[in-house]
C-alpha atoms as a PDB file:
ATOM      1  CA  UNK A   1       0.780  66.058  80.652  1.00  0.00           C
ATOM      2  CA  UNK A   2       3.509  68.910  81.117  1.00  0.00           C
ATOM      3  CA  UNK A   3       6.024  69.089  84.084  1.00  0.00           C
ATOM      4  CA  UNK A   4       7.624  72.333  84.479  1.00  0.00           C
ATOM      5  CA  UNK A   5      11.362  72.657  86.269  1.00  0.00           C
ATOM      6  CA  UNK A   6      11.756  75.755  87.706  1.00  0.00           C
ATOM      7  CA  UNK A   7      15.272  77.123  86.902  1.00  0.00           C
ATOM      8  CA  UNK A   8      15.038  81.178  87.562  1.00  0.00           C
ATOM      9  CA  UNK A   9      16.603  81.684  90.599  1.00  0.00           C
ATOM     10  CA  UNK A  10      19.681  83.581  91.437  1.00  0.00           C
ATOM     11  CA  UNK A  11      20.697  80.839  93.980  1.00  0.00           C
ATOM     12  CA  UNK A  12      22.382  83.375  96.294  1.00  0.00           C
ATOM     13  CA  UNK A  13      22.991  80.678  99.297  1.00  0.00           C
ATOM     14  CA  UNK A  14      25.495  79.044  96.341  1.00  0.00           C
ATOM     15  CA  UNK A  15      27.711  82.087  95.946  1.00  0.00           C
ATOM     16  CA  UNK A  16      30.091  82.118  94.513  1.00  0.00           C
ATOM     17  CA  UNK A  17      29.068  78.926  92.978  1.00  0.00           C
ATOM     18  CA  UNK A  18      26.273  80.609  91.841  1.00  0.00           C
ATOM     19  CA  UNK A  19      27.982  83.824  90.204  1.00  0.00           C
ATOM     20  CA  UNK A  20      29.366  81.824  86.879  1.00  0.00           C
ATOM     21  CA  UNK A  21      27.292  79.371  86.678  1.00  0.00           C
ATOM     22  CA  UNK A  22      23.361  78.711  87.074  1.00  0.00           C
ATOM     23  CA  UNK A  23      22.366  76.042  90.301  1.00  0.00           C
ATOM     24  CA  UNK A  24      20.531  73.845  88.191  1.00  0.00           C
ATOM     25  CA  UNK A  25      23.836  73.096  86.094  1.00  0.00           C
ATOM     26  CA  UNK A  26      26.100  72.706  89.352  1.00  0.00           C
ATOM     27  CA  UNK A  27      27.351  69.446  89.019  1.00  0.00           C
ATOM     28  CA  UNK A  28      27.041  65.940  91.177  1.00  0.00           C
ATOM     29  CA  UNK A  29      29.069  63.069  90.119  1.00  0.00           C
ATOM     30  CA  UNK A  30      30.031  65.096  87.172  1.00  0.00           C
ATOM     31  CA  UNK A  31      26.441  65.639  86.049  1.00  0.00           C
ATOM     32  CA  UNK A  32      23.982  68.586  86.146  1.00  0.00           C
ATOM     33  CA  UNK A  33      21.826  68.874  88.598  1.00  0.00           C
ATOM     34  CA  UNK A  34      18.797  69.620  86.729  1.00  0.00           C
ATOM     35  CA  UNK A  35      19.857  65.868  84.487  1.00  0.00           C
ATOM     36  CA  UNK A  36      18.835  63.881  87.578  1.00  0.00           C
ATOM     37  CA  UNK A  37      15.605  65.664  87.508  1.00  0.00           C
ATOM     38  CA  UNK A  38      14.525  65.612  83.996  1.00  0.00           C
ATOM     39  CA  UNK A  39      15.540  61.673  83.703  1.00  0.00           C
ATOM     40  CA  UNK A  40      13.494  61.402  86.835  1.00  0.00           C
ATOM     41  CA  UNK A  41      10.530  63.328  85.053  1.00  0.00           C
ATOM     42  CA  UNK A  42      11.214  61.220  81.994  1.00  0.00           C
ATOM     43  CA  UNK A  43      11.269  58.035  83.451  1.00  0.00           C
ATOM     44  CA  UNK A  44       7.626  58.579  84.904  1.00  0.00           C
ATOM     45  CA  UNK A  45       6.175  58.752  81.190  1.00  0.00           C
ATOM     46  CA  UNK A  46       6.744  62.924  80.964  1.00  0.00           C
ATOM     47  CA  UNK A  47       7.542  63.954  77.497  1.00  0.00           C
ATOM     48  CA  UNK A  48       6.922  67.871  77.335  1.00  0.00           C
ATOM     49  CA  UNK A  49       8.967  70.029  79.891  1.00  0.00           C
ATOM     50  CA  UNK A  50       8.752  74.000  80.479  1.00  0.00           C
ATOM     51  CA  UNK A  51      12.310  75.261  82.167  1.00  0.00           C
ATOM     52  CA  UNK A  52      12.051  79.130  83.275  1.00  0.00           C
ATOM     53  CA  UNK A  53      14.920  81.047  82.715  1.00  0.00           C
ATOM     54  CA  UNK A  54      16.233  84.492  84.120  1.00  0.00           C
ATOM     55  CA  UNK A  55      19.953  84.335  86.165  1.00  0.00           C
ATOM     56  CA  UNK A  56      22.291  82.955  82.993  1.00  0.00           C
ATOM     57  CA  UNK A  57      19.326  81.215  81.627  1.00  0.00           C
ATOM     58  CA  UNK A  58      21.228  81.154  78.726  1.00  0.00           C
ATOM     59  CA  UNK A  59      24.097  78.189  79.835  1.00  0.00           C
ATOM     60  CA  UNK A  60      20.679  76.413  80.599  1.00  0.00           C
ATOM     61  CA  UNK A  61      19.399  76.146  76.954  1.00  0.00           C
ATOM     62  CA  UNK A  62      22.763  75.933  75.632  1.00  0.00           C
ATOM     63  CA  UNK A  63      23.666  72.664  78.043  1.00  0.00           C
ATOM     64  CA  UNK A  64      19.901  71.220  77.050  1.00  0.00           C
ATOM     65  CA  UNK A  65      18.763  72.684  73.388  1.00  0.00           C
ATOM     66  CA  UNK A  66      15.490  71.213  72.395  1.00  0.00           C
ATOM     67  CA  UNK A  67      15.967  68.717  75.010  1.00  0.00           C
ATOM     68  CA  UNK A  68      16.095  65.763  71.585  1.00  0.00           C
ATOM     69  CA  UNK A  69      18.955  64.319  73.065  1.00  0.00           C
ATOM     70  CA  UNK A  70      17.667  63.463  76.945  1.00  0.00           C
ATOM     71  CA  UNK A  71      13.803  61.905  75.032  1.00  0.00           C
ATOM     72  CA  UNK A  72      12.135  65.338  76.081  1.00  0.00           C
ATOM     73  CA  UNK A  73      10.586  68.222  74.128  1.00  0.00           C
ATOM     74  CA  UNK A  74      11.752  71.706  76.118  1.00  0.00           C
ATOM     75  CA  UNK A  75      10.267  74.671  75.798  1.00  0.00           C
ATOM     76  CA  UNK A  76      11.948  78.138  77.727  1.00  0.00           C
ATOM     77  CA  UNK A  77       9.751  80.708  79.809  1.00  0.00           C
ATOM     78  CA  UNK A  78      12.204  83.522  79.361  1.00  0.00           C
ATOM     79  CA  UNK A  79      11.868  86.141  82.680  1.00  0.00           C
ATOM     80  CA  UNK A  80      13.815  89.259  82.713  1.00  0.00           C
ATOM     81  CA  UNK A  81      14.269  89.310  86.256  1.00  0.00           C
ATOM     82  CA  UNK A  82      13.178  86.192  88.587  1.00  0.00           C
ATOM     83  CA  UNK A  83       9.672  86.445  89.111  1.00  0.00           C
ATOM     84  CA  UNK A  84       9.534  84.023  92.589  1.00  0.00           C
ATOM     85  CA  UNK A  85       7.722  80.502  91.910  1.00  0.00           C
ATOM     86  CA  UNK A  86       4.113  81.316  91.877  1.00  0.00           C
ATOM     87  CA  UNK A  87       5.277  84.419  89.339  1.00  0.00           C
ATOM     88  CA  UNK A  88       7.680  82.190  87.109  1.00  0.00           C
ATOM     89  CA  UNK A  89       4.656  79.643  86.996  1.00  0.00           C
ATOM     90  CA  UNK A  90       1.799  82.069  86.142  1.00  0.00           C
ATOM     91  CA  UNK A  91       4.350  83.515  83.154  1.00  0.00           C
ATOM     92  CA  UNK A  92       4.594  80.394  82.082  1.00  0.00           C
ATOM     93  CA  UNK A  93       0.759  79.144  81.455  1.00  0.00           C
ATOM     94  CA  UNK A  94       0.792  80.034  78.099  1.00  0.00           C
ATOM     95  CA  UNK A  95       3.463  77.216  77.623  1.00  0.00           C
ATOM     96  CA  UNK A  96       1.752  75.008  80.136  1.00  0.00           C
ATOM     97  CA  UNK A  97      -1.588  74.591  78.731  1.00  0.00           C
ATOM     98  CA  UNK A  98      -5.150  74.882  80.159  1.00  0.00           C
ATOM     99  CA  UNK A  99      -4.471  70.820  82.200  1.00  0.00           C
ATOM    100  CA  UNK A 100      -2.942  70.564  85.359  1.00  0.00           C
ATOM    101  CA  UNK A 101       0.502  69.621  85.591  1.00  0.00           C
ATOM    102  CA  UNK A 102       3.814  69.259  87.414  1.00  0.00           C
ATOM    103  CA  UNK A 103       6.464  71.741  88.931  1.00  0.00           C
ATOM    104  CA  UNK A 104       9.550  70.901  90.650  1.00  0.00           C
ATOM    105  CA  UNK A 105      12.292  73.071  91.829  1.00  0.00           C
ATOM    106  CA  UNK A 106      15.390  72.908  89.934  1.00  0.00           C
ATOM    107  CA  UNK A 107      17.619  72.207  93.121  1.00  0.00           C
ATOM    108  CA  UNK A 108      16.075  68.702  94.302  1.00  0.00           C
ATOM    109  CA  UNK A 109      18.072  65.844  94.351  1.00  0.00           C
ATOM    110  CA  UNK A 110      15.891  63.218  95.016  1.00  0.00           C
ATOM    111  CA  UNK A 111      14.823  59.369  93.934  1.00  0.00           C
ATOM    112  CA  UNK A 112      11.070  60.232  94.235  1.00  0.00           C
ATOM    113  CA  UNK A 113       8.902  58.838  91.887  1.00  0.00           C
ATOM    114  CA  UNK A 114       7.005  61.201  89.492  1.00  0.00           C
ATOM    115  CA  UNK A 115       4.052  59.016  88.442  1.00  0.00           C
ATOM    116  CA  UNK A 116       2.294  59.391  91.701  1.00  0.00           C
ATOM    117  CA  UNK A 117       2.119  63.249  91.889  1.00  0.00           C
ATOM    118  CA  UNK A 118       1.467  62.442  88.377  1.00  0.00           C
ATOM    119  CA  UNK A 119      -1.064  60.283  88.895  1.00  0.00           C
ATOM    120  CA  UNK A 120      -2.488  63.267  91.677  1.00  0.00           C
ATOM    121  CA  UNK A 121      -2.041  65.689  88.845  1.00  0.00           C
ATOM    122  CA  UNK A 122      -4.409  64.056  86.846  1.00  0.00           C
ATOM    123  CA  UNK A 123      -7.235  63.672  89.639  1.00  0.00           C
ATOM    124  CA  UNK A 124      -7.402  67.377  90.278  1.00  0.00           C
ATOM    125  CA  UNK A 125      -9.884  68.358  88.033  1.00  0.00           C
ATOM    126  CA  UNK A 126     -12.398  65.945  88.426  1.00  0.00           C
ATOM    127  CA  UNK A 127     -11.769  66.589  92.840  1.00  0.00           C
ATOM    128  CA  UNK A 128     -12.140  70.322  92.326  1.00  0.00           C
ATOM    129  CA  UNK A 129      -8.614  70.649  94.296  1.00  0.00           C
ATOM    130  CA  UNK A 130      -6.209  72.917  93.134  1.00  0.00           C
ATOM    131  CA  UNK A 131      -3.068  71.240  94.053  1.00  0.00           C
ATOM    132  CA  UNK A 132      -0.910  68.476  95.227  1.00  0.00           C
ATOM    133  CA  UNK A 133       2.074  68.412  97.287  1.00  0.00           C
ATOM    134  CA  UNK A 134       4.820  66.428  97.651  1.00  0.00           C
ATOM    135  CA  UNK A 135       6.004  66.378 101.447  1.00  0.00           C
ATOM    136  CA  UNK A 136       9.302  65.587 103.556  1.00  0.00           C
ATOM    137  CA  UNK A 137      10.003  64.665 106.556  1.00  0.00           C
ATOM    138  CA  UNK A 138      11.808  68.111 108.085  1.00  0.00           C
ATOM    139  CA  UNK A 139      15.748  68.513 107.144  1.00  0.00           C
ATOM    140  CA  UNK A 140      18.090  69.943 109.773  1.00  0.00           C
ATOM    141  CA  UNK A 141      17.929  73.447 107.873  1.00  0.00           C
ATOM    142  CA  UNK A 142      14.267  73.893 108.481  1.00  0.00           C
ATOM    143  CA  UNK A 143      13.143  72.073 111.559  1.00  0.00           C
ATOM    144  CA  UNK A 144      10.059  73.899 111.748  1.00  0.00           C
ATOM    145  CA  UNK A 145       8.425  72.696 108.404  1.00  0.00           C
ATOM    146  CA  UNK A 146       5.661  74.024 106.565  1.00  0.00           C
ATOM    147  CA  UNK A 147       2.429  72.098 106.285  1.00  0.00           C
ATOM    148  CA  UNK A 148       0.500  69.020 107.875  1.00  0.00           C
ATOM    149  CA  UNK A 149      -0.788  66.297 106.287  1.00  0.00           C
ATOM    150  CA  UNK A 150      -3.955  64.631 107.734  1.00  0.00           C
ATOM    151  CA  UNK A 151      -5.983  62.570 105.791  1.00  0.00           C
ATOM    152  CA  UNK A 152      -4.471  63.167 102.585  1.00  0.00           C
ATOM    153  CA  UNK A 153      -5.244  66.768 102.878  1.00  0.00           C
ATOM    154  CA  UNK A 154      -2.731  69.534 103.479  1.00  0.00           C
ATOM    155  CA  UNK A 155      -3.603  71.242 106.437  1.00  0.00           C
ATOM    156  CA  UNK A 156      -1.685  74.897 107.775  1.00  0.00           C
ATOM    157  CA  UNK A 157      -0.759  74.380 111.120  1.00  0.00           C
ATOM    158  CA  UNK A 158      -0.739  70.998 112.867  1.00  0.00           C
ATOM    159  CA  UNK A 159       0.609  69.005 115.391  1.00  0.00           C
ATOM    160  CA  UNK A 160       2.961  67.692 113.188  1.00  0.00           C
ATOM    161  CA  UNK A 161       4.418  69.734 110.119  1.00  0.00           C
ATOM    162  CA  UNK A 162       6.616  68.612 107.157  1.00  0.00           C
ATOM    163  CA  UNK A 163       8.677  70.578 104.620  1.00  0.00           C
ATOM    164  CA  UNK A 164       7.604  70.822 101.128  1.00  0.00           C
ATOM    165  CA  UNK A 165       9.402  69.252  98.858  1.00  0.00           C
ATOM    166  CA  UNK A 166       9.409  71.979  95.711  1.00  0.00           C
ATOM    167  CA  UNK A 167       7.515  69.245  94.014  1.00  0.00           C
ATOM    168  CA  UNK A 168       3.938  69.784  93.194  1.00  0.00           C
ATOM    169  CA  UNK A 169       0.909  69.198  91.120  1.00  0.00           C
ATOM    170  CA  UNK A 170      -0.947  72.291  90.048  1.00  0.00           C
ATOM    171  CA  UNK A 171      -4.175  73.505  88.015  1.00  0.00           C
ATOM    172  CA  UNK A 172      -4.073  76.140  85.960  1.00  0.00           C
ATOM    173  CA  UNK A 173      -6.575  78.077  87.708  1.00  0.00           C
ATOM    174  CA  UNK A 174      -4.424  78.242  91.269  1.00  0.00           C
ATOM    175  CA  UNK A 175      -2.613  81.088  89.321  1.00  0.00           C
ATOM    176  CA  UNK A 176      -5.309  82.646  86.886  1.00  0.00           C
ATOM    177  CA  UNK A 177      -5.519  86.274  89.275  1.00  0.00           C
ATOM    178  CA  UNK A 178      -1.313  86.617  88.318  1.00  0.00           C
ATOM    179  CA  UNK A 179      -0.703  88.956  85.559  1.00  0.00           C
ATOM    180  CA  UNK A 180       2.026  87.386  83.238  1.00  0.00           C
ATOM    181  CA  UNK A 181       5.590  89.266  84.033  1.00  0.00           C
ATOM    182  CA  UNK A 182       4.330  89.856  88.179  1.00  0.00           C
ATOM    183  CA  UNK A 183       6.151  88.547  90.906  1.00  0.00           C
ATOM    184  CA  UNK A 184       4.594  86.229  92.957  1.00  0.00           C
ATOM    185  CA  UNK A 185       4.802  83.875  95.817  1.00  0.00           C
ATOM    186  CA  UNK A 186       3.357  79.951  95.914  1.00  0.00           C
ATOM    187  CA  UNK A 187       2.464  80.180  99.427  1.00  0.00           C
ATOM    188  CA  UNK A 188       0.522  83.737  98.943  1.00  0.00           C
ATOM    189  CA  UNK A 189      -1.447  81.370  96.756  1.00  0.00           C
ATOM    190  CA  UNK A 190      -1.573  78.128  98.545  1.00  0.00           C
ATOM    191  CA  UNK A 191      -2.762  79.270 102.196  1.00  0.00           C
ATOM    192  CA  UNK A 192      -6.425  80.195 100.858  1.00  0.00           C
ATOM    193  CA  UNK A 193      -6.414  76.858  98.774  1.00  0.00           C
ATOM    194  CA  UNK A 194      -5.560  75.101 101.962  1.00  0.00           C
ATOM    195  CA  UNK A 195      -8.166  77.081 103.922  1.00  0.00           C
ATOM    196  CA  UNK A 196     -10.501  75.796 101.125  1.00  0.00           C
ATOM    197  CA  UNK A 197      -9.541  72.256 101.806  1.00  0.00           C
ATOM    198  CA  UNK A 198      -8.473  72.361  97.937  1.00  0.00           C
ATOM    199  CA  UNK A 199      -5.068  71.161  98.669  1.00  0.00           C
ATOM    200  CA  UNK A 200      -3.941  67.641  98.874  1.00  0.00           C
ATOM    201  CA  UNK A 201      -0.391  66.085 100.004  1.00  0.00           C
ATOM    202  CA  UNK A 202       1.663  63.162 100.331  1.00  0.00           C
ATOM    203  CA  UNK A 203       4.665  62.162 102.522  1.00  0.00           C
ATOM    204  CA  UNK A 204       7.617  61.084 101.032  1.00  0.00           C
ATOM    205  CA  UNK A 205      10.075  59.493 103.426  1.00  0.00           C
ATOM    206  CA  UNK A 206      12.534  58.430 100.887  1.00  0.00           C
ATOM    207  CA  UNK A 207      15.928  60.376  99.563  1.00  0.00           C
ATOM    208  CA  UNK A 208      15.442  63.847  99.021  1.00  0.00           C
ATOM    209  CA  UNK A 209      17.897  66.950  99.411  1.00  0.00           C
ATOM    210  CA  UNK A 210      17.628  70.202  98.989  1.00  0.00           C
ATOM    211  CA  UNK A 211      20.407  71.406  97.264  1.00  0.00           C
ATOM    212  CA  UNK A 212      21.020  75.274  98.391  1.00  0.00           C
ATOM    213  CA  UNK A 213      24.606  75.809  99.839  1.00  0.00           C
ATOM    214  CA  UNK A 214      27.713  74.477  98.848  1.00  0.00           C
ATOM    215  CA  UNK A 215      27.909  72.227 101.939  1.00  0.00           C
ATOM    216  CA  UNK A 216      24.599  70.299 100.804  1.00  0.00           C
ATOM    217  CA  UNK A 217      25.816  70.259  97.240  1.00  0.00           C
ATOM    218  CA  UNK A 218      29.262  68.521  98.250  1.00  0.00           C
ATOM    219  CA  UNK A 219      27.221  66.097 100.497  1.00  0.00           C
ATOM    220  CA  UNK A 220      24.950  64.913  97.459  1.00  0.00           C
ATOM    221  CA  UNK A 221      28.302  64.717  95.287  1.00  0.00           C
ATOM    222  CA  UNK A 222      29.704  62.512  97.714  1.00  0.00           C
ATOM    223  CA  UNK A 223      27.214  60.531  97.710  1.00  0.00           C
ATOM    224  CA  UNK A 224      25.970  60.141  94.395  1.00  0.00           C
ATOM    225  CA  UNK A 225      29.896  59.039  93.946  1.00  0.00           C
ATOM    226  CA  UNK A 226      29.659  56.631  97.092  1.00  0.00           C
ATOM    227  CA  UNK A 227      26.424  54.881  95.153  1.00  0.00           C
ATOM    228  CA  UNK A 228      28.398  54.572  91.639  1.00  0.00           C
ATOM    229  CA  UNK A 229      30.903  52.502  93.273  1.00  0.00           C
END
């Protein structure tokens, strides 16, 4: 099975961190962000990784190559201009395969475990769903959430809503009406799966951050260092 990191962005929240340097390479306790993520991905039995490129993509391959050195084989989904995540995704299918597999957002710093929406990635054909997500209890920055979970299902409104994660199981065919090179949003795609009851979740109440100012970044530096001691 493939995971896919999604790496595009522009990461305008990080300026001017953002302006030199791509988010996924901003650094906590003097690694790259995106390394936490791919040893993460690696350690859960994933051997084959897409990255999508567009805003310096270039540092990107340059810091990871052919990914020999971190036990992964990366291939790049070039965009000329970000094409938002559904967009990025759908451009990168050829890449992915015709199987399901795993996307994660390139600024999550988290200790989740990728075998289980691994594990969900691999049920979705047989179940006819068309995804998977990974929930969170709601951060301070978005008290509102997205989703709710009831019975395993994702569910639109609720009386109780989480935040997704950015990490997600997916079949190919959640994407198949996206021509390659379009923009295009996940949630544009994800509200009629849901209304289909095709969508399933999970909550994860463990440590997860979004990483998307500079405040947030210095917090997970500080204490990714406070751990190493």
């Amino acid at each position: 099975m493939k995971a896919m990191i999604l790496a595009a962005g522009r990461g305008e929240r990080m300026r001017p961190l953002t302006d030199h340097t791509p988010k996924p390479l901003l650094r906590i306790n003097d690694k790259p962000l995106i390394s936490f993520i791919i040893f993460s991905l690696r350690a859960a039995g994933f051997t084959e990784l897409v990255i999508n490129l567009a805003h310096l993509g270039e540092q990107i391959e340059a810091e990871l190559a052919d990914g020999a050195t971190l036990g992964m084989r990366i291939a790049y989904s070039r965009e000329s201009k970000a094409l938002e995540t559904a967009g990025g995704i759908a451009n990168a299918l050829p890449l992915l395969g015709s199987e399901p597999f795993v996307v994660v957002n390139g600024d999550v710093c988290s200790d989740y475990d990728f075998s289980a929406v691994k594990r969900a990635a691999e049920e979705l054909s047989a179940s006819g769903r068309l995804a998977h997500l990974v929930l969170v209890p709601n951060p301070p920055q978005h008290p509102r959430g997205d989703f709710a979970l009831e019975g395993g299902h994702v569910r639109a409104d609720g009386e109780t809503r989480h935040t997704f994660s950015g990490i997600g199981a997916y079949h190919p065919a959640l994407f198949a009406g996206i021509a390659p090179g379009a923009k295009a949003r996940l949630a544009d795609l994800l509200h009629p799966a849901i209304h289909q009851g095709r969508v399933s979740g999970e909550l994860y109440r463990g440590m997860w951050q979004d990483i998307g100012t500079p405040e947030r970044l210095a917090a997970a530096d500080r204490d990714a260092r406070a751990a190493a001691r």
